[in-house]
C-alpha atoms as a PDB file:
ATOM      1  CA  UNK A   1       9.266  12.201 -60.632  1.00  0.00           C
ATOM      2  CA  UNK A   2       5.931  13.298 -62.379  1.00  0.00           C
ATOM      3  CA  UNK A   3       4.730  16.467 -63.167  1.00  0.00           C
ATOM      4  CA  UNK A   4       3.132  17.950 -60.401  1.00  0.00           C
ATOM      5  CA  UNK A   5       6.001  16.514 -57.705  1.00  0.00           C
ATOM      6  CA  UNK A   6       8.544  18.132 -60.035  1.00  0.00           C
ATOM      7  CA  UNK A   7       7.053  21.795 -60.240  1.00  0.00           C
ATOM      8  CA  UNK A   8       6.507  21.564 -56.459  1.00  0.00           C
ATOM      9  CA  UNK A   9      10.183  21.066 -56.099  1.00  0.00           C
ATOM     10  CA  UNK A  10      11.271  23.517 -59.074  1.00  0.00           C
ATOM     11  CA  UNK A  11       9.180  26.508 -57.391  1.00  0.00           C
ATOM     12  CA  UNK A  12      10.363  25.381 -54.000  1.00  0.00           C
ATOM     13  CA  UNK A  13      14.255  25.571 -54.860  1.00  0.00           C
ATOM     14  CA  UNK A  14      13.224  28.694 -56.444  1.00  0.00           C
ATOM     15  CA  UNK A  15      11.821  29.873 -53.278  1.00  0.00           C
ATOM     16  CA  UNK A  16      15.282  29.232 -52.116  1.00  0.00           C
ATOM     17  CA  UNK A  17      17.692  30.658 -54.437  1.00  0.00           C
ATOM     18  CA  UNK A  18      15.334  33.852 -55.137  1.00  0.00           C
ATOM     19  CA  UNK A  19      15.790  33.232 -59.078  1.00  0.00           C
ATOM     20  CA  UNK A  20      17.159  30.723 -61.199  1.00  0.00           C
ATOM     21  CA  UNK A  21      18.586  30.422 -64.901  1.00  0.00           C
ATOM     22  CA  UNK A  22      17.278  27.797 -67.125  1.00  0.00           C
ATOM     23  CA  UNK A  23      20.432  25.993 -67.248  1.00  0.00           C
ATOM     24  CA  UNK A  24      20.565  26.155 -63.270  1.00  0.00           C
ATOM     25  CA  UNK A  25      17.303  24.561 -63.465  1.00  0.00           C
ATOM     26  CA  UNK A  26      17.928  21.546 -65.961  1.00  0.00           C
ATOM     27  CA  UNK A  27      21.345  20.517 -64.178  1.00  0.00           C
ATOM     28  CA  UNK A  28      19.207  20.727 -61.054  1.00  0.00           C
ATOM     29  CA  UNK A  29      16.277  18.336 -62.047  1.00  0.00           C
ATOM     30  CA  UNK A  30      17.616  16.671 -64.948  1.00  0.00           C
ATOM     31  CA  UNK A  31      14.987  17.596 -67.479  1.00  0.00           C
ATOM     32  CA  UNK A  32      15.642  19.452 -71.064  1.00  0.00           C
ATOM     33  CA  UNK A  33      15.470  22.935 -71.235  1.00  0.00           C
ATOM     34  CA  UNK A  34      11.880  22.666 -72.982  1.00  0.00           C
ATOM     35  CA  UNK A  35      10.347  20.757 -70.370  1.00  0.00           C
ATOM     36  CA  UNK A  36      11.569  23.536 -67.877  1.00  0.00           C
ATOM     37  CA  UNK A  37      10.218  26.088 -70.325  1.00  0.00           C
ATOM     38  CA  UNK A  38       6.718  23.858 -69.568  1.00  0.00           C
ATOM     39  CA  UNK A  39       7.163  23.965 -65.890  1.00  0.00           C
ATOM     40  CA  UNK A  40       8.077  27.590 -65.838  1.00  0.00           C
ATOM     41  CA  UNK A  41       5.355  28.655 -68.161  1.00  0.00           C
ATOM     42  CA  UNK A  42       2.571  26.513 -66.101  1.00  0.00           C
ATOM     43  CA  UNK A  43       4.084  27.901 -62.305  1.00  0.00           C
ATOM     44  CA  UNK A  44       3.483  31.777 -63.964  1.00  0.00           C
ATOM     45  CA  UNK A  45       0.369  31.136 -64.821  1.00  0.00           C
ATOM     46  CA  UNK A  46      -0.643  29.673 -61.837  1.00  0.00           C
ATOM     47  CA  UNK A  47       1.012  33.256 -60.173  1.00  0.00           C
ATOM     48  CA  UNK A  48       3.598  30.982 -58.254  1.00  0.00           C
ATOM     49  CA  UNK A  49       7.049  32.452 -60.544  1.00  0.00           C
ATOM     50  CA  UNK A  50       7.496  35.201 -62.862  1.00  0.00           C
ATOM     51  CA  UNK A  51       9.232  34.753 -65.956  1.00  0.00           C
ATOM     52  CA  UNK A  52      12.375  36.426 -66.319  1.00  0.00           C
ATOM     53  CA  UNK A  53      15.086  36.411 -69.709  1.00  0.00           C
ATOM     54  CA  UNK A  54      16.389  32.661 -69.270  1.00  0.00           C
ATOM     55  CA  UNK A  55      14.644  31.798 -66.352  1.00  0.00           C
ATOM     56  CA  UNK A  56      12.212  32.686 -63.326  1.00  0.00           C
ATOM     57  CA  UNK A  57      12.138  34.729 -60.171  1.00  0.00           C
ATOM     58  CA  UNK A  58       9.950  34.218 -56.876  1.00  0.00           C
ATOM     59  CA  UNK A  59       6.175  36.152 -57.773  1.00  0.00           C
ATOM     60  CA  UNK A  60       6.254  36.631 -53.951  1.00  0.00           C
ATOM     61  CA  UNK A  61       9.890  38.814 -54.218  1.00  0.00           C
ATOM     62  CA  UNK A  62       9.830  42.226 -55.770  1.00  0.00           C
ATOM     63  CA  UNK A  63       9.245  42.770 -59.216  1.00  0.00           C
ATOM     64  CA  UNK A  64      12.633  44.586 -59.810  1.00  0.00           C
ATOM     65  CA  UNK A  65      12.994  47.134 -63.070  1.00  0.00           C
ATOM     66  CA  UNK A  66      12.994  44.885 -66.400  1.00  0.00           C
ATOM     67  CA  UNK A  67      16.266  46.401 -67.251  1.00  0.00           C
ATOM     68  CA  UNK A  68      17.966  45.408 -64.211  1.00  0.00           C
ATOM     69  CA  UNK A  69      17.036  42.342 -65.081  1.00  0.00           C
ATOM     70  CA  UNK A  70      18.037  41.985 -68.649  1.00  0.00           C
ATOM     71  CA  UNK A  71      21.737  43.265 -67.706  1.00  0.00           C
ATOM     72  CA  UNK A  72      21.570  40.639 -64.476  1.00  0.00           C
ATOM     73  CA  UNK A  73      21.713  37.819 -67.437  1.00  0.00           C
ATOM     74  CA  UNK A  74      24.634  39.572 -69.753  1.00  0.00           C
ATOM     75  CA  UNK A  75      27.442  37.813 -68.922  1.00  0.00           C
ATOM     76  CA  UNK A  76      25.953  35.456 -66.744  1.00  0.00           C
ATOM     77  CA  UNK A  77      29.118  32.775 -66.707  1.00  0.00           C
ATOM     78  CA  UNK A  78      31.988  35.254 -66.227  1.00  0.00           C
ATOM     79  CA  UNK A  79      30.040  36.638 -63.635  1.00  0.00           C
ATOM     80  CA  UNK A  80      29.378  33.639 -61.388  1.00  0.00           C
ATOM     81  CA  UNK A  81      33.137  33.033 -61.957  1.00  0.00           C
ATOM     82  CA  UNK A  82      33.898  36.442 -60.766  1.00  0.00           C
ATOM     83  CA  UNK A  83      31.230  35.811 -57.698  1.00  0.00           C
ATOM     84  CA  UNK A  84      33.300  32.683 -56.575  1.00  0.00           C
ATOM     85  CA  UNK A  85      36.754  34.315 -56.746  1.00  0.00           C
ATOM     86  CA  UNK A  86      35.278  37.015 -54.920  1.00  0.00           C
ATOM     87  CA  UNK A  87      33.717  34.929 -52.340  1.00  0.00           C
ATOM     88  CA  UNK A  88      37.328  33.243 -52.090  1.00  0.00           C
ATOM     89  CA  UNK A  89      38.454  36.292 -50.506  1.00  0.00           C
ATOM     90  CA  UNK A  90      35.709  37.127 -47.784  1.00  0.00           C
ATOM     91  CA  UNK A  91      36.057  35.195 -44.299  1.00  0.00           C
ATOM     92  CA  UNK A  92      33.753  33.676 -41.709  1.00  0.00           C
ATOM     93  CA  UNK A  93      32.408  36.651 -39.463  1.00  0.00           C
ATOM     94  CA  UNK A  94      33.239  39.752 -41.672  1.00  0.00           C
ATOM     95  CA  UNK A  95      31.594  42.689 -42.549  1.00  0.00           C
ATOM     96  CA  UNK A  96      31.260  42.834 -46.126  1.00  0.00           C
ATOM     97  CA  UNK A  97      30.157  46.280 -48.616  1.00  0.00           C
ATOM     98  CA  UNK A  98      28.322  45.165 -51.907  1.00  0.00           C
ATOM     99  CA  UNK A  99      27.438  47.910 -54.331  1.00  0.00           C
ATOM    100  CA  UNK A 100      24.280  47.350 -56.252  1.00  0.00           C
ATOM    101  CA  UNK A 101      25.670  45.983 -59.469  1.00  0.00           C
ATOM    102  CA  UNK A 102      24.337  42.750 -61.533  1.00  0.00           C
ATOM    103  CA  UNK A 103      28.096  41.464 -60.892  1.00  0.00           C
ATOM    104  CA  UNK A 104      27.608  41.869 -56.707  1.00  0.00           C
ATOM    105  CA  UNK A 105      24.058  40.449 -57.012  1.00  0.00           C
ATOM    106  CA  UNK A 106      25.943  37.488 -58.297  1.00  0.00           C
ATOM    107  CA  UNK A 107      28.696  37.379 -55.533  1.00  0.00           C
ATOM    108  CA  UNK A 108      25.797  37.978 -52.786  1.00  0.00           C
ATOM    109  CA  UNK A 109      24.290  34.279 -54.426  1.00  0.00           C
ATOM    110  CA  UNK A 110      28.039  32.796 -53.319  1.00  0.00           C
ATOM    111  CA  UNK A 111      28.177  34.139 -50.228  1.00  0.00           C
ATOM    112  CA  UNK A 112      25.388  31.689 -49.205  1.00  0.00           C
ATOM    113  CA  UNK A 113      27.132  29.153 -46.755  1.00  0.00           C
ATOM    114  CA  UNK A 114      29.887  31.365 -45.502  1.00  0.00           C
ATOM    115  CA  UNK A 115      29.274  32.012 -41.796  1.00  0.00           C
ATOM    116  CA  UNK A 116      28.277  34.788 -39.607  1.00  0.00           C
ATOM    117  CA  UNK A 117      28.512  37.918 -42.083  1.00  0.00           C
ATOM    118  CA  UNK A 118      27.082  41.253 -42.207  1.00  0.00           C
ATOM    119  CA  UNK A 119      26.272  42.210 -45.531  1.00  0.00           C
ATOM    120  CA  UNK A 120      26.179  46.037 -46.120  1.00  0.00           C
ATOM    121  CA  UNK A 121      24.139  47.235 -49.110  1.00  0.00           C
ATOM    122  CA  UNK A 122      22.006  50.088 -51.015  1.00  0.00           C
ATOM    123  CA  UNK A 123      20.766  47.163 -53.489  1.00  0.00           C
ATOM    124  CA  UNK A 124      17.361  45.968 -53.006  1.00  0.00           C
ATOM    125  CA  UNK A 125      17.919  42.785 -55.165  1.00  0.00           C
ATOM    126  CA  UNK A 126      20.798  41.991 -53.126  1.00  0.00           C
ATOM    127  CA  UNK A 127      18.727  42.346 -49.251  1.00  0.00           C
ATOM    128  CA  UNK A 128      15.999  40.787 -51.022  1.00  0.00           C
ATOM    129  CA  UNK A 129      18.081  37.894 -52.243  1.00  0.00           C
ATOM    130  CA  UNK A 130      19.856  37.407 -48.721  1.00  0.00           C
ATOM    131  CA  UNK A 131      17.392  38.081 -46.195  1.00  0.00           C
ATOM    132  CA  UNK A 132      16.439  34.505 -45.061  1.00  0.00           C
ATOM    133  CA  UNK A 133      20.054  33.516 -44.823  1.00  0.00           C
ATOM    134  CA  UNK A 134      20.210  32.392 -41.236  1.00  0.00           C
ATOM    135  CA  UNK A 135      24.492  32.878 -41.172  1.00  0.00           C
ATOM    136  CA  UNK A 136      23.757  36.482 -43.026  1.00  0.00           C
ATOM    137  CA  UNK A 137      23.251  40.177 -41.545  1.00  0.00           C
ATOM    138  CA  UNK A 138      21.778  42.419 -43.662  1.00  0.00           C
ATOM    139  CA  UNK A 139      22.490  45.828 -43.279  1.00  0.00           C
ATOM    140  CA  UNK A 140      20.416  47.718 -45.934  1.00  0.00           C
ATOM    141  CA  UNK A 141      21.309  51.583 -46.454  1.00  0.00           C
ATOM    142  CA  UNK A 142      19.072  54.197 -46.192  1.00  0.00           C
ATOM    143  CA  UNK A 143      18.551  56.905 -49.160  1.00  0.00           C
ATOM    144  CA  UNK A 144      16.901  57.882 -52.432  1.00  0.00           C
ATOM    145  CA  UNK A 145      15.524  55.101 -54.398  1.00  0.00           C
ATOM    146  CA  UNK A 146      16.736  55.388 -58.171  1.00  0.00           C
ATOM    147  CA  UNK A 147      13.496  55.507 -60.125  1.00  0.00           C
ATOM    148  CA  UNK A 148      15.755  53.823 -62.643  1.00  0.00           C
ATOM    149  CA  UNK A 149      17.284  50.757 -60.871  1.00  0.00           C
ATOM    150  CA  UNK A 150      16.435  49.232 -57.226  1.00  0.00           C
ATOM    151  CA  UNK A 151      18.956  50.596 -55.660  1.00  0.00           C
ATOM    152  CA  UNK A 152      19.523  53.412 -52.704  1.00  0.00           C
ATOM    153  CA  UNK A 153      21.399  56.802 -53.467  1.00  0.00           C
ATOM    154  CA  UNK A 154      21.948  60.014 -51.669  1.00  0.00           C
ATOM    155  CA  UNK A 155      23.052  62.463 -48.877  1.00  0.00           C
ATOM    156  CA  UNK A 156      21.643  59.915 -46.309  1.00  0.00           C
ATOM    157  CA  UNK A 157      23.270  57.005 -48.113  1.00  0.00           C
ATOM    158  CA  UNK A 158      26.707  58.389 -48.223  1.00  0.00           C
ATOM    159  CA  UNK A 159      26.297  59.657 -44.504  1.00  0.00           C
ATOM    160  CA  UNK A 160      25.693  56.284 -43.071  1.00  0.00           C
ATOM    161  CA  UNK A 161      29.178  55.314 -44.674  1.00  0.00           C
ATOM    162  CA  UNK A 162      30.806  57.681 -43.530  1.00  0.00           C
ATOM    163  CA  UNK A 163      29.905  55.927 -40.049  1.00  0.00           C
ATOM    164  CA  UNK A 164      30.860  52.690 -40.903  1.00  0.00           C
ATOM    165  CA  UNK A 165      34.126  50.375 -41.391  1.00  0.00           C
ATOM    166  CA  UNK A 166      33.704  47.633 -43.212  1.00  0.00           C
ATOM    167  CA  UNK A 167      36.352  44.363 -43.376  1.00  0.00           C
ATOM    168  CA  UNK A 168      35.765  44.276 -47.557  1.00  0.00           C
ATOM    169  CA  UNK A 169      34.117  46.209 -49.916  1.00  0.00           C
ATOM    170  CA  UNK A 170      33.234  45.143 -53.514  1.00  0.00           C
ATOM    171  CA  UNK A 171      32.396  47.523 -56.405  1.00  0.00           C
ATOM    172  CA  UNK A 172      31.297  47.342 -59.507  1.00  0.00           C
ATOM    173  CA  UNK A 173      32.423  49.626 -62.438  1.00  0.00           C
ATOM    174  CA  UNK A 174      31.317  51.407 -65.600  1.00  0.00           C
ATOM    175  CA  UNK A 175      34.247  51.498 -67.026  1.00  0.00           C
ATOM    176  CA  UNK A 176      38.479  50.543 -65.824  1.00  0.00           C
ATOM    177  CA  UNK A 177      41.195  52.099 -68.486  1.00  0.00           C
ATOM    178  CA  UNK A 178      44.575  51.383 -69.112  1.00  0.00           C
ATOM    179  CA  UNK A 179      46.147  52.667 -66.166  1.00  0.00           C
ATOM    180  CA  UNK A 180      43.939  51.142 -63.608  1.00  0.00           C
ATOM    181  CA  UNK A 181      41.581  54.118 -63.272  1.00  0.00           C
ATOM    182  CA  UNK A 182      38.140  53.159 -62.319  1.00  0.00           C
ATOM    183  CA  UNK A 183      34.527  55.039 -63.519  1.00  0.00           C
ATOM    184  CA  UNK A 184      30.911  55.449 -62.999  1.00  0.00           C
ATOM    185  CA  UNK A 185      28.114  56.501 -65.673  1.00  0.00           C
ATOM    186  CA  UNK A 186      25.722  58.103 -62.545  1.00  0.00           C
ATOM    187  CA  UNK A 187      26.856  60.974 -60.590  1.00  0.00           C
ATOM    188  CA  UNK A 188      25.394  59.664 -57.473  1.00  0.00           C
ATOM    189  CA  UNK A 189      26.050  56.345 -57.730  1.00  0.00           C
ATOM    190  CA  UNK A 190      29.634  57.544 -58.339  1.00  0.00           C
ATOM    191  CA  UNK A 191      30.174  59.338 -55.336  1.00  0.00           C
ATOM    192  CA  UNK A 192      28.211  56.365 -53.049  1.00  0.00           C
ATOM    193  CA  UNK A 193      30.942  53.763 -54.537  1.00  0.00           C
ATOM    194  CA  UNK A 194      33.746  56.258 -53.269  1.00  0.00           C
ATOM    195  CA  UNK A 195      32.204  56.407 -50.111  1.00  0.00           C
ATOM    196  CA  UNK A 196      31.694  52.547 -49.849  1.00  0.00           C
ATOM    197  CA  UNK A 197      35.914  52.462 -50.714  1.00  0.00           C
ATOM    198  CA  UNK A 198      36.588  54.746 -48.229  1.00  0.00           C
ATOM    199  CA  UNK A 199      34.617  52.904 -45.196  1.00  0.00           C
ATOM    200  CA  UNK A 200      36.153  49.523 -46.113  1.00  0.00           C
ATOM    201  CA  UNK A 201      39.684  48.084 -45.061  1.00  0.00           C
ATOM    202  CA  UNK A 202      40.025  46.171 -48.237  1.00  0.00           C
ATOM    203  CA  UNK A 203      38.486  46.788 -51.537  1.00  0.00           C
ATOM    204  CA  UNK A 204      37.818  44.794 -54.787  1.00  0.00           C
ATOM    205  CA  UNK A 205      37.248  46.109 -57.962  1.00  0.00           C
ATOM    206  CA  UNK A 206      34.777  43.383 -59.654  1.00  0.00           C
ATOM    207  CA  UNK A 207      33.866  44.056 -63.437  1.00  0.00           C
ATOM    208  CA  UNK A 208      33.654  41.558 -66.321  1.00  0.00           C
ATOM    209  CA  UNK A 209      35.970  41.770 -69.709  1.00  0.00           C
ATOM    210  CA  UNK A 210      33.488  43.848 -71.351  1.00  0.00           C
ATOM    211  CA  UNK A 211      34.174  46.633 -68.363  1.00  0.00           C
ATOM    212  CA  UNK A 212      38.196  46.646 -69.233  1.00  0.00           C
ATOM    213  CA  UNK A 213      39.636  49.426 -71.593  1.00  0.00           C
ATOM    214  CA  UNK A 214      36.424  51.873 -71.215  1.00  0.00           C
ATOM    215  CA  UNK A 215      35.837  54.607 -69.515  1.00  0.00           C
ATOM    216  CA  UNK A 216      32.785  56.724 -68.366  1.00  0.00           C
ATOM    217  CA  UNK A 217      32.071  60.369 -67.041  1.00  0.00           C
ATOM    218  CA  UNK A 218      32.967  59.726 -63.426  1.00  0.00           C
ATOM    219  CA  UNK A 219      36.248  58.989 -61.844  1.00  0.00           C
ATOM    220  CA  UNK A 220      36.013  57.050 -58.842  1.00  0.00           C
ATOM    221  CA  UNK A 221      39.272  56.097 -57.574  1.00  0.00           C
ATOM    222  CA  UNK A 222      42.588  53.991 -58.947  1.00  0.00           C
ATOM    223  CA  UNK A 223      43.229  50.671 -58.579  1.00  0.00           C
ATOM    224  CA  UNK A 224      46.566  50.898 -57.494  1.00  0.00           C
ATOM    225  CA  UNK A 225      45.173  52.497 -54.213  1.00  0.00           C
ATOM    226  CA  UNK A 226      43.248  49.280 -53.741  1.00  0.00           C
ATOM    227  CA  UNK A 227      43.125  45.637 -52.723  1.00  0.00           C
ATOM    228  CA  UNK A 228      42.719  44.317 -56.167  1.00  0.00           C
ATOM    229  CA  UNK A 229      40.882  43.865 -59.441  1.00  0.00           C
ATOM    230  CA  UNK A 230      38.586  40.932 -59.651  1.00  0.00           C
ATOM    231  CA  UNK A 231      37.463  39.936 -63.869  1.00  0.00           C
ATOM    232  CA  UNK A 232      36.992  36.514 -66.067  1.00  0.00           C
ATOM    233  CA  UNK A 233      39.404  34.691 -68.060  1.00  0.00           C
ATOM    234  CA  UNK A 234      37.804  36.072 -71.248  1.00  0.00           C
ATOM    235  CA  UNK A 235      39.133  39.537 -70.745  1.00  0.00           C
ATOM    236  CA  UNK A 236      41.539  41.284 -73.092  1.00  0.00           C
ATOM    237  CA  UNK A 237      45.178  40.101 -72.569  1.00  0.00           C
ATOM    238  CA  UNK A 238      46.426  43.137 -73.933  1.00  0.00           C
ATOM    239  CA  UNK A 239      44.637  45.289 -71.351  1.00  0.00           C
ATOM    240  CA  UNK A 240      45.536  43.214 -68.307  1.00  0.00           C
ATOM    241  CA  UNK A 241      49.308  43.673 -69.562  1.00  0.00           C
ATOM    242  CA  UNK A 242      48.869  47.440 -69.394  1.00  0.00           C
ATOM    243  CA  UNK A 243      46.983  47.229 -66.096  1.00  0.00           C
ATOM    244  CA  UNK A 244      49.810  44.986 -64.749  1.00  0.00           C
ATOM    245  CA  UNK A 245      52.354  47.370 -66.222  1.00  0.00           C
ATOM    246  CA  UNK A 246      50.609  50.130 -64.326  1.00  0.00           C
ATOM    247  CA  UNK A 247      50.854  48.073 -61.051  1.00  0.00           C
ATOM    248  CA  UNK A 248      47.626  47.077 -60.656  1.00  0.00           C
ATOM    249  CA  UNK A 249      46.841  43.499 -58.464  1.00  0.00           C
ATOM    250  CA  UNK A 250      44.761  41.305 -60.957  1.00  0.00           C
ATOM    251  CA  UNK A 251      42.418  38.070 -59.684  1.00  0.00           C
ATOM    252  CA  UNK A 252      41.649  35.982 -62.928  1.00  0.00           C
ATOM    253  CA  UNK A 253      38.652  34.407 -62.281  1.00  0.00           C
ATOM    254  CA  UNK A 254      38.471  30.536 -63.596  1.00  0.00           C
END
């Protein structure tokens, strides 16, 4: 494949996936990592990608806040683990609730080739990353735009929840302690993620190893009064054992 062929095809796929890792893109085309560094460099400076940490977004999608971004790639692998055991629970034709976390953005990636869903979301990244999914409905809920994230907050927000019912809602989380209590850093993201529980007949807690054992300024509900709590293999065996003490459902991710 020469050159030009093979920067066609890297800003084409892309196109497709909305925005790609490094890694993604040398299993992909079978290249190192510095000749996709090339490629990269050479497609943003023709305005056709824009470089992101480890990798490259769409120029055409929007520019979303840089630290967003940087906390999308923390974590990346137990996230996309977390994403697939995630995905493992939703079924063709549901209604699904994503919050507007960096771990959802990665489970809204997954959900690519289940059938006939509506995805319900205040994330911007997330609409933005499903919206040419034929087999995908995206519901994307009014509100406030938070001047610090690209995401949807307020009175208007929480109203159209309380409207809805969801089949399964996924949340993200500052912070999960000992005994299965779950927290939020932002007020109004805080009381948006109880609303999203409350409109949704099952709900999953998803939040990586470095979320377990912390806590934050907002309570937003218990696990125990949940579905379950999705995290990665890496997380700290000595805090699952206290969550599973306290009765809490755990999904490993592999």
């Amino acid at each position: 494949m020469n050159l030009q062929t093979r920067q066609s095809e890297i800003s084409q796929w892309i196109a497709r996936q909305g925005e790609c890792s490094i890694e993604e893109l040398v299993e992909r085309f079978g290249v190192s990592g510095m000749t996709i560094r090339r490629d990269l460099q050479s497609l943003s400076d023709q305005g056709k990608v824009i470089r992101t940490h480890g990798g490259a977004a769409m120029a055409e999608r929007v520019s979303f806040d840089f630290d967003f971004l940087n906390r999308q790639n923390e974590n990346q692998a137990a996230k996309r683990a977390i994403a697939v055991a995630a995905t493992a629970q939703v079924k063709d034709g549901e209604s699904v609730m994503l919050d507007s976390g960096t771990t959802t953005l990665s489970l809204a990636k997954t959900l690519r080739g289940k059938q006939r869903l509506v995805v319900i979301t205040t994330s911007l990244p997330i609409a933005s990353q499903l919206q040419y999914d034929q087999q995908i409905e995206v519901l994307l809920l009014g509100g406030y735009l938070r001047p610090s994230s690209p995401d949807l907050v307020g009175a208007l927000t929480e109203a159209n929840l309380e409207t809805l019912r969801a089949d399964v809602a996924f949340i993200g989380a500052s912070g999960v302690d000992r005994l299965g209590n779950v927290y939020q850093e932002v007020p109004e993201v805080a009381r948006m993620l109880s609303k999203m529980a409350a409109s949704a007949r099952r709900v999953f807690v998803v939040a990586d190893g470095s979320k377990l054992g912390k806590t934050a300024l907002w309570r937003i509900g218990r696990l125990q009064d949940w579905s379950a709590l999705i995290t990665d293999a890496g997380a700290d065996r000595a805090v699952l054992a206290s969550l599973k003490k306290a009765k809490v459902r755990i999904i490993k991710a592999k």
